[in-house]
N, C-alpha and C. Protein backbone atom coordinates (compact mmCIF):
# COMPACT_ATOMS: atom_id res chain seq x y z
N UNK A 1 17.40 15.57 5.40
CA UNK A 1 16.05 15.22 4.99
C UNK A 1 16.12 14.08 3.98
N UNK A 2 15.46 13.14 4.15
CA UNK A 2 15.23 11.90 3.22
C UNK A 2 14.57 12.35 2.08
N UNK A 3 14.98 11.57 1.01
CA UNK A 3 14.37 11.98 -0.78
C UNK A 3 13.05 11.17 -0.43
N UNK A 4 12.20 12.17 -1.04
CA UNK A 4 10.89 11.40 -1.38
C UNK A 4 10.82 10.17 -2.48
N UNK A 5 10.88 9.29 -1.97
CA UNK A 5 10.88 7.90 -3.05
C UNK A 5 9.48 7.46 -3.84
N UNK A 6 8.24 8.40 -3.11
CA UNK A 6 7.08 8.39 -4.36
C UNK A 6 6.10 9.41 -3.45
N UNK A 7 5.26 9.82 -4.29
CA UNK A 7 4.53 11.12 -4.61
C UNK A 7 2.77 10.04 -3.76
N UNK A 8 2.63 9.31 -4.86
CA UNK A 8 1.79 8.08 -4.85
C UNK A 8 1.59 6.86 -4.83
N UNK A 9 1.61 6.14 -3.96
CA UNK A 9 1.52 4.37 -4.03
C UNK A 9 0.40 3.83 -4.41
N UNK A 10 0.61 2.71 -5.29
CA UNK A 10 -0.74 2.41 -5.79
C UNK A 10 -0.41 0.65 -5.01
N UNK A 11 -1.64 0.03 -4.23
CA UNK A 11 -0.98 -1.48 -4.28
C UNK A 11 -1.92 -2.47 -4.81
N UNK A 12 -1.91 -3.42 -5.78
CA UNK A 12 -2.95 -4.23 -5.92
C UNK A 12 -3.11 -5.34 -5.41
N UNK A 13 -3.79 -6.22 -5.00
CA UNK A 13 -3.71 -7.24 -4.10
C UNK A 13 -3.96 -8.16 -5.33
N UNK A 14 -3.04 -9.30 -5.14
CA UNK A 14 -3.11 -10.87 -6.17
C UNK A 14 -3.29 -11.89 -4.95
N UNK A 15 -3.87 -11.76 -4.14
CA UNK A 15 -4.37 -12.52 -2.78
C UNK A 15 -5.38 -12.32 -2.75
N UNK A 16 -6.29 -13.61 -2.20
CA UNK A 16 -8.03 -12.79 -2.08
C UNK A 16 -8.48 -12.97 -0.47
N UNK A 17 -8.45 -11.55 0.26
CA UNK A 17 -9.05 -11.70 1.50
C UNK A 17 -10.09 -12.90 1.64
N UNK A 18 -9.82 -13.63 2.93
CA UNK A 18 -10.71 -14.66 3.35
C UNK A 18 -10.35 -16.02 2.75
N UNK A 19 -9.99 -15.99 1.59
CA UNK A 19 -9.83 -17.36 1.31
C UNK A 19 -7.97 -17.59 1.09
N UNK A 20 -7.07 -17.08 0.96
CA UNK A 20 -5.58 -16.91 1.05
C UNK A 20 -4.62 -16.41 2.36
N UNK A 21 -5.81 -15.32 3.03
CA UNK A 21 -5.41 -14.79 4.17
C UNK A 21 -5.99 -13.62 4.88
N UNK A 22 -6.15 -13.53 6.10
CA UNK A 22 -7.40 -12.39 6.90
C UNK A 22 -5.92 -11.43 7.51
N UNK A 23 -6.76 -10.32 7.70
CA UNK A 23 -5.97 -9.04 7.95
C UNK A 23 -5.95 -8.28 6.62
N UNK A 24 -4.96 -7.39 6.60
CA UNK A 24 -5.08 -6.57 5.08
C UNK A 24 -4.08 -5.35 5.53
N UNK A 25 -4.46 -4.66 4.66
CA UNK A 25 -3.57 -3.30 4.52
C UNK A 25 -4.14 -2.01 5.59
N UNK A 26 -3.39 -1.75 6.77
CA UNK A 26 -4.13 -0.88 7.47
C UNK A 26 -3.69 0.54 7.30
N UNK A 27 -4.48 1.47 7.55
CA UNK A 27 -4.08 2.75 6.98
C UNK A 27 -4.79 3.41 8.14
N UNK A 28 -4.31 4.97 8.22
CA UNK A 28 -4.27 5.51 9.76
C UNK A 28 -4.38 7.00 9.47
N UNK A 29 -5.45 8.14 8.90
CA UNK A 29 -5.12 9.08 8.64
C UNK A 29 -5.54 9.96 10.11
N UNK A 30 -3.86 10.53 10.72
CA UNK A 30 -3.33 11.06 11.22
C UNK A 30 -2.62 10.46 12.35
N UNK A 31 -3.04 9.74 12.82
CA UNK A 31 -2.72 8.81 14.07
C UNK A 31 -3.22 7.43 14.29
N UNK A 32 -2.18 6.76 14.98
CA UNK A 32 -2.41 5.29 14.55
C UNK A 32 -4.06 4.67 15.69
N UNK A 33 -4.17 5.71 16.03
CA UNK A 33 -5.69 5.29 16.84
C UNK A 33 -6.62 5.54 16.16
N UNK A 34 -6.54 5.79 14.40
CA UNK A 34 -7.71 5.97 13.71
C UNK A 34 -7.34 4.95 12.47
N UNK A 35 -6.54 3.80 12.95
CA UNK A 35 -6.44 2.79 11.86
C UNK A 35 -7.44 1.74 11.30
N UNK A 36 -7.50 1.71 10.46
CA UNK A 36 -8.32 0.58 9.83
C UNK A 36 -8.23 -0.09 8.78
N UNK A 37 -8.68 -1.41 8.73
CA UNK A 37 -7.66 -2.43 8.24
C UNK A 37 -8.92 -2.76 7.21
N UNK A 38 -8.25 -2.19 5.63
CA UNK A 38 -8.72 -2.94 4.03
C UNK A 38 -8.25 -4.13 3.84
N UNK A 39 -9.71 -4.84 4.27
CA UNK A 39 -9.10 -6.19 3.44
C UNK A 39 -9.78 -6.09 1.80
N UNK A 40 -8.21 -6.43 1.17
CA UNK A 40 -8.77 -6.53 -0.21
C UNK A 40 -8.46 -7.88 -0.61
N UNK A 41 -9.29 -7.54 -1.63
CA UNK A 41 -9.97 -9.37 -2.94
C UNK A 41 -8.49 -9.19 -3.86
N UNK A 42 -8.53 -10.49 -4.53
CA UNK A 42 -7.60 -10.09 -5.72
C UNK A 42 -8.11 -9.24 -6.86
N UNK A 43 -7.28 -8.64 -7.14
CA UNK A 43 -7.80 -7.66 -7.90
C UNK A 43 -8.02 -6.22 -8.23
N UNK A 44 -8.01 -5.96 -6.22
CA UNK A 44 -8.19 -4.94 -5.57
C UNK A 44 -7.45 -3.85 -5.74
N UNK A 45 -7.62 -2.79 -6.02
CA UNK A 45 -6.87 -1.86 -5.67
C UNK A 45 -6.88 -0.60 -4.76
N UNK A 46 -5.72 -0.20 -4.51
CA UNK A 46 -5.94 1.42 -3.66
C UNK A 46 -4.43 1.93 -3.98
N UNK A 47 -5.05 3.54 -4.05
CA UNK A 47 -3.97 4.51 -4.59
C UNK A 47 -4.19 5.20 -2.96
N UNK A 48 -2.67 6.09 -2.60
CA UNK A 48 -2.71 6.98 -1.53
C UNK A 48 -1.76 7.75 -1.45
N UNK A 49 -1.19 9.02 -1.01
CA UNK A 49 -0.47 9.18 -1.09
C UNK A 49 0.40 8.73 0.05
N UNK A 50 1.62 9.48 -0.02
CA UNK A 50 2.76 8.65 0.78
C UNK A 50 2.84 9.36 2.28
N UNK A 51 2.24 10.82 2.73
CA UNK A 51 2.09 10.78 3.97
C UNK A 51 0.89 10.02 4.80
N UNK A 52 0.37 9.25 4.08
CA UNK A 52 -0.69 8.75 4.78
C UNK A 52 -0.12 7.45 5.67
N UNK A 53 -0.14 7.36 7.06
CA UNK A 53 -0.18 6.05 7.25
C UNK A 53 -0.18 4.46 7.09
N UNK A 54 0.37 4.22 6.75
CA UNK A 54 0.23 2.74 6.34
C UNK A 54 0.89 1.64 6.44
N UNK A 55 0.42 0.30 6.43
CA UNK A 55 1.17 -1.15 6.92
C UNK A 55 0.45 -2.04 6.02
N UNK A 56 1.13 -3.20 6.94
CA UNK A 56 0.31 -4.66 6.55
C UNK A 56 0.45 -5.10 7.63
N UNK A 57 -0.97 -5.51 8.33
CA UNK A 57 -1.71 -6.49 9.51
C UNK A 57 -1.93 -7.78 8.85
N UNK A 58 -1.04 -9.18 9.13
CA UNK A 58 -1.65 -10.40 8.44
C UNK A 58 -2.05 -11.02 9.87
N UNK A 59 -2.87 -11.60 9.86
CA UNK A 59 -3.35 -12.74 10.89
C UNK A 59 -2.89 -14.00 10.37
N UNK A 60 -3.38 -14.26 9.43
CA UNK A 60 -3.26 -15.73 8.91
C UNK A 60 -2.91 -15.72 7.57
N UNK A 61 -2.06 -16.91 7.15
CA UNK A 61 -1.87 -17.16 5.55
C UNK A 61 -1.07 -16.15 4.90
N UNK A 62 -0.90 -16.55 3.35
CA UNK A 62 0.03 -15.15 2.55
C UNK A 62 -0.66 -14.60 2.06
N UNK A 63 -0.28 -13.07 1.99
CA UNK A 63 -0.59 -11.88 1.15
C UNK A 63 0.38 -11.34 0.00
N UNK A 64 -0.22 -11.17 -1.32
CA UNK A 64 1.08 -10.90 -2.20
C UNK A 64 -0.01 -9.57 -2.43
N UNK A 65 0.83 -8.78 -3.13
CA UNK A 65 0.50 -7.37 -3.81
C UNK A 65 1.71 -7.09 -4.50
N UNK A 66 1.18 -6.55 -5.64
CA UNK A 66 1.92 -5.71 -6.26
C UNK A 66 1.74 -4.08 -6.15
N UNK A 67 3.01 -3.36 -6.05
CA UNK A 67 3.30 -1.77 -5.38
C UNK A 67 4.13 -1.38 -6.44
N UNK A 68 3.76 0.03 -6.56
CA UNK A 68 3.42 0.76 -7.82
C UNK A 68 4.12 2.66 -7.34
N UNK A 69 5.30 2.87 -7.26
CA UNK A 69 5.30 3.67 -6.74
C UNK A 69 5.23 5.15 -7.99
N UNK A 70 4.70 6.29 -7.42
CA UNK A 70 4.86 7.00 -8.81
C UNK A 70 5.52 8.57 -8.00
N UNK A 71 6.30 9.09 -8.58
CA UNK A 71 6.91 9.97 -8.38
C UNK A 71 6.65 11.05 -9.11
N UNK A 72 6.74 12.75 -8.41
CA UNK A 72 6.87 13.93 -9.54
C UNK A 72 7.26 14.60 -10.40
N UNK A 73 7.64 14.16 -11.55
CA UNK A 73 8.52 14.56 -12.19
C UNK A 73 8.77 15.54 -13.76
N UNK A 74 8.96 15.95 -14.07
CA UNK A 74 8.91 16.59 -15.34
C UNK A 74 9.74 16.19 -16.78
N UNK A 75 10.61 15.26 -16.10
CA UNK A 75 10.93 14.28 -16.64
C UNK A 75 10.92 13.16 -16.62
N UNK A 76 11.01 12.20 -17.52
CA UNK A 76 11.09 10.52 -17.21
C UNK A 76 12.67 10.26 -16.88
N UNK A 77 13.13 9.66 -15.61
CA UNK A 77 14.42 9.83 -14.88
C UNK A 77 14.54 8.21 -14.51
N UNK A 78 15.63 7.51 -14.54
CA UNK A 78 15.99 6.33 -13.45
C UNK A 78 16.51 7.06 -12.71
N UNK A 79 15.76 6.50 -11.33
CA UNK A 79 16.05 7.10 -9.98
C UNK A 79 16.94 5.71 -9.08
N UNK A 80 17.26 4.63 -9.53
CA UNK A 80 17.83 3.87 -9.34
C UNK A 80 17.22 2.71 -8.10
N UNK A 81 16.16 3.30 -8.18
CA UNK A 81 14.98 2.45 -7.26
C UNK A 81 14.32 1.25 -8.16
């Protein structure tokens, strides 16, 4: 079994849909025939957890984000990630 590498992802977008690049972050809760694609602004954010579905759909141009992973812990640990 693979270690869970986060509990919660948080990602913020420093790209602004429409004017940097179309498509976005698609997310799929349960199956990928119920996906749908957040385009976010700069600025943007979304938290989820980590069984949820998820990608990046770009059509056009760059997308940057910053990803935020947070883990369960009872202690504060380097996990070497």
């Amino acid at each position: 079994m693979a270690s869970l590498q986060a509990l919660v992802t948080v990602t913020v977008s420093l790209s602004d849909h429409g004017r940097e690049y179309t498509g976005g972050l698609h997310l799929a809760a349960g199956s990928t025939a119920t996906r749908r694609v957040l385009p976010l602004r700069r600025g943007d954010a979304v938290a989820h957890q980590s069984d949820l579905l998820h990608g990046v759909e770009l059509s056009s141009g760059e997308r940057w984000s910053w990803i935020l992973w947070f883990r369960d812990s009872t202690r504060c640990a380097d996990h070497g990630k």
